[in-house]
N, C-alpha and C. Protein backbone atom coordinates (compact mmCIF):
# COMPACT_ATOMS: atom_id res chain seq x y z
N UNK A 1 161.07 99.14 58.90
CA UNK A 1 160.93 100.40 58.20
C UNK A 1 161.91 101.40 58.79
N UNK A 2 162.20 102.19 57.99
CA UNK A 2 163.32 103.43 58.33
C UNK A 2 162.65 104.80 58.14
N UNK A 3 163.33 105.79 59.09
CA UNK A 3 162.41 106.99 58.86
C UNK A 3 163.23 107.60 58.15
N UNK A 4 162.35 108.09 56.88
CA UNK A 4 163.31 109.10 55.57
C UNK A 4 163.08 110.57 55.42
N UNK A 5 162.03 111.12 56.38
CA UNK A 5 161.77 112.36 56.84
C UNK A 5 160.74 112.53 57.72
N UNK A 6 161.61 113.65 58.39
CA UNK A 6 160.27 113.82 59.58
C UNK A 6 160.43 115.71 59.30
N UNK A 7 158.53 115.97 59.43
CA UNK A 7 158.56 117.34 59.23
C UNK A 7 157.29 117.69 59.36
N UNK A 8 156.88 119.04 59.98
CA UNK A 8 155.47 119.45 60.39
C UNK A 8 155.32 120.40 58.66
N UNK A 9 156.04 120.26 57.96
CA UNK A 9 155.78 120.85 56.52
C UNK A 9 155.11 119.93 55.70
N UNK A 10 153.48 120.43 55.00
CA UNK A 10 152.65 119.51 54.81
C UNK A 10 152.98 119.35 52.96
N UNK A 11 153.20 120.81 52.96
CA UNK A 11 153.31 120.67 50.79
C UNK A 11 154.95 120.10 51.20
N UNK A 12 156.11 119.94 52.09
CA UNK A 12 157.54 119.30 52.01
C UNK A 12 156.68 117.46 51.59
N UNK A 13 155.75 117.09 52.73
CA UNK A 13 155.01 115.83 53.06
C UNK A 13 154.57 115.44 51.47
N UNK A 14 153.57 116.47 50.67
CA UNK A 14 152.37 115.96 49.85
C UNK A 14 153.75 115.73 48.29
N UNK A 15 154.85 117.02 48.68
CA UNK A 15 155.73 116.18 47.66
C UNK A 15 156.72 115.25 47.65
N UNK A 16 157.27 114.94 48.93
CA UNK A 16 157.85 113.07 49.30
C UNK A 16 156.75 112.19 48.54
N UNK A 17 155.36 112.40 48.91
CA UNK A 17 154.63 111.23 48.81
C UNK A 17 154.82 111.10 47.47
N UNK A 18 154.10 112.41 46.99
CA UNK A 18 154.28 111.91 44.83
C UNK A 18 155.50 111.46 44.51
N UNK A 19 156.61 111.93 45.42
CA UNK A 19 157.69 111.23 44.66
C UNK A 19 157.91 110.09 44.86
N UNK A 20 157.79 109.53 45.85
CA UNK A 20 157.82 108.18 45.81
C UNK A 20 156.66 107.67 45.54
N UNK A 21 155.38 107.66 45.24
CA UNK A 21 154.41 107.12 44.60
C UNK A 21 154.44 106.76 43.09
N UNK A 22 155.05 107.83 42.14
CA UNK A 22 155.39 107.95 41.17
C UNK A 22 156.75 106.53 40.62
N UNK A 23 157.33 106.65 41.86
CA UNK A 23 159.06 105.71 41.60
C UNK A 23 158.31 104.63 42.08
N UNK A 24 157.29 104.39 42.51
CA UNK A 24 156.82 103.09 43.09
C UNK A 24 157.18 102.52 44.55
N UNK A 25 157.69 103.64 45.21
CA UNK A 25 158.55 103.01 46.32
C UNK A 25 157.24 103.21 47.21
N UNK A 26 157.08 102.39 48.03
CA UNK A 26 155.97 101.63 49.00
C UNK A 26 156.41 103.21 50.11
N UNK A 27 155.21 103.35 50.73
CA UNK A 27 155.80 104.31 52.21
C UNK A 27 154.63 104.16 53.29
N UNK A 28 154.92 104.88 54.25
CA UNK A 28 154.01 105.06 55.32
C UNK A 28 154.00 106.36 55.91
N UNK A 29 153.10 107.28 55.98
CA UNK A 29 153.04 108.51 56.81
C UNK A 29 152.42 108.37 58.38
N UNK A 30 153.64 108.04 59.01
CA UNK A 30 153.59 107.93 60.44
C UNK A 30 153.29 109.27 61.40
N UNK A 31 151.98 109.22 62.15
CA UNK A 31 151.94 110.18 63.20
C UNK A 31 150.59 111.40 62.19
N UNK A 32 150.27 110.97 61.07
CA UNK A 32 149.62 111.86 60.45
C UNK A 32 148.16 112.07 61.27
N UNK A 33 147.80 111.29 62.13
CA UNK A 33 146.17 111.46 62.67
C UNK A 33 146.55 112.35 63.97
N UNK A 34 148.12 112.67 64.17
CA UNK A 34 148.22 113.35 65.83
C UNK A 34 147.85 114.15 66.22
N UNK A 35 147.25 114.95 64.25
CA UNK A 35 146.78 116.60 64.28
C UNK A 35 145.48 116.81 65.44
N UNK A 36 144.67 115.73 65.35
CA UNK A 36 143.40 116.05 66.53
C UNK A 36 143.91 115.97 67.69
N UNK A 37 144.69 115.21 68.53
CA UNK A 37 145.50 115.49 69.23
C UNK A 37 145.99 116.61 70.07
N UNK A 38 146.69 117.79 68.82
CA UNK A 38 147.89 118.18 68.90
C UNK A 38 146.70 119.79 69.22
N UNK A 39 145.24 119.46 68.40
CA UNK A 39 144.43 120.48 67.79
C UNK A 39 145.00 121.59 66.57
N UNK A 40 145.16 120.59 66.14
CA UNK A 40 145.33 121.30 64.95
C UNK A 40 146.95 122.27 64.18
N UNK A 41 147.07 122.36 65.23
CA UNK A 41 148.63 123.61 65.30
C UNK A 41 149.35 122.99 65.04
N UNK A 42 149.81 122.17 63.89
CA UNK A 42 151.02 121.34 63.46
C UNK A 42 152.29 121.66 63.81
N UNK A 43 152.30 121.02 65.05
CA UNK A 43 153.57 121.05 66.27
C UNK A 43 154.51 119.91 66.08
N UNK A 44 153.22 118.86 66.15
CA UNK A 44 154.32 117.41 65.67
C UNK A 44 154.40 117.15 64.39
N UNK A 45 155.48 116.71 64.45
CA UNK A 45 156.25 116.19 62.87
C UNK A 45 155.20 114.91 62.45
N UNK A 46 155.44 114.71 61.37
CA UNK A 46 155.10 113.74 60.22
C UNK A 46 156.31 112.95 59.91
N UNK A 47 156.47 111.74 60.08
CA UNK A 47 157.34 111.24 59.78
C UNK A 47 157.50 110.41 58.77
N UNK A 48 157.86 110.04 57.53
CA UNK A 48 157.45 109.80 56.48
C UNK A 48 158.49 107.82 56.37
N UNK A 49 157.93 107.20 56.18
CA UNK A 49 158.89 105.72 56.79
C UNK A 49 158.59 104.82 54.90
N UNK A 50 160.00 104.02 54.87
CA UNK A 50 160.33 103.44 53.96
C UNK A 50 160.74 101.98 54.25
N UNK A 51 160.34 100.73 53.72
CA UNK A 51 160.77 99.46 53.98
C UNK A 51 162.56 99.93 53.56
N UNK A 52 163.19 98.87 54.91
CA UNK A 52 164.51 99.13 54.67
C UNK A 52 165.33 99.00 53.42
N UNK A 53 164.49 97.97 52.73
CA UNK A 53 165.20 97.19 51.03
C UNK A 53 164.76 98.63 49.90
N UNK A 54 164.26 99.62 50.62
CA UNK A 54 163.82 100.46 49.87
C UNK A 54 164.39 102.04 49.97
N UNK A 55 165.39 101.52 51.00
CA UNK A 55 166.17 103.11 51.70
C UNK A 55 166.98 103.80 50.46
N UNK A 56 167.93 103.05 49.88
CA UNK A 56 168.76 103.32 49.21
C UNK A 56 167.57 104.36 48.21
N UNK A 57 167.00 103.93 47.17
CA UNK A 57 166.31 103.96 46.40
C UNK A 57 165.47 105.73 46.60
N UNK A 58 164.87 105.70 47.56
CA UNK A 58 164.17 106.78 48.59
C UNK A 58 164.88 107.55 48.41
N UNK A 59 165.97 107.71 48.78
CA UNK A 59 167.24 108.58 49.29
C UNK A 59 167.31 109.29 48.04
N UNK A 60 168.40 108.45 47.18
CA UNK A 60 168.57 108.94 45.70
C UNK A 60 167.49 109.94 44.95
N UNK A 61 165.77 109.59 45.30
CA UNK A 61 165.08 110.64 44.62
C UNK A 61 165.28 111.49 45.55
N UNK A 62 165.21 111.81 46.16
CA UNK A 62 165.13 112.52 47.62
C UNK A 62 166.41 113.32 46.91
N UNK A 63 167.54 112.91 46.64
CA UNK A 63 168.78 113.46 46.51
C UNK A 63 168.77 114.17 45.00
N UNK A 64 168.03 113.23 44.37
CA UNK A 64 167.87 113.90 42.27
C UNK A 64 167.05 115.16 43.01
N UNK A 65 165.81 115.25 43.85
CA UNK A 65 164.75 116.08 43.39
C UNK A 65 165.14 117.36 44.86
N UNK A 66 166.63 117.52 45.18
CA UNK A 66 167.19 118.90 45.75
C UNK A 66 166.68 118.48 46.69
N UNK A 67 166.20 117.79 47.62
CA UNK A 67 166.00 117.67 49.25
C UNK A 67 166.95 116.69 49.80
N UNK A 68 168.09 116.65 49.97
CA UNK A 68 168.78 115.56 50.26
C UNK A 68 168.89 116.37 51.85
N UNK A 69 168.50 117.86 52.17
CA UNK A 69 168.79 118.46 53.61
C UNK A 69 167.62 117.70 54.33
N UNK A 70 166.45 116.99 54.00
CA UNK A 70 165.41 116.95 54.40
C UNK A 70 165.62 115.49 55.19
N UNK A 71 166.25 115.04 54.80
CA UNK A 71 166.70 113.12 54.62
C UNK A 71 166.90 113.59 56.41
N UNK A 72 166.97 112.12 57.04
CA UNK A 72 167.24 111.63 58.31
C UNK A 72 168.59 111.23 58.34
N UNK A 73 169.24 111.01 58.81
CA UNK A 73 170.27 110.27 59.23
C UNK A 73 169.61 108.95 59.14
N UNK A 74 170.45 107.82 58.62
CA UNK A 74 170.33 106.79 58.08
C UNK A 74 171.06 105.56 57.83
């Protein structure tokens, strides 16, 4: 898996997910339980992860839907 964004922004998070839920692209929201952790103060990032056969694909909506600043290095 590859990381295709990392960000303590939760509505940046809830709209990656629809978008790729919608395109069908498989994901994982890595680090999302750290909030009890962290207590609450969303300090740590969310990192949002894509099977590699699925990067390209990710990217491109990512890139149609104006967040291409949001993307990781990749």
């Amino acid at each position: 898996m590859i990381e295709l964004v990392r960000t303590n922004d939760l509505v940046l998070i809830s709209l990656v997910e629809t978008l790729l839920t919608q395109a069908g692209v498989a994901f994982f929201v890595a680090d999302q339980h750290m909030s009890a952790a962290e207590g609450s103060l969303g300090f740590l990032p969310r990192r949002i992860m894509v099977a590699s056969n699925a990067q390209e694909r990710a990217r491109r909506l990512m890139r149609d839907a104006g967040l291409s600043g949001e993307l990781r290095d990749g």
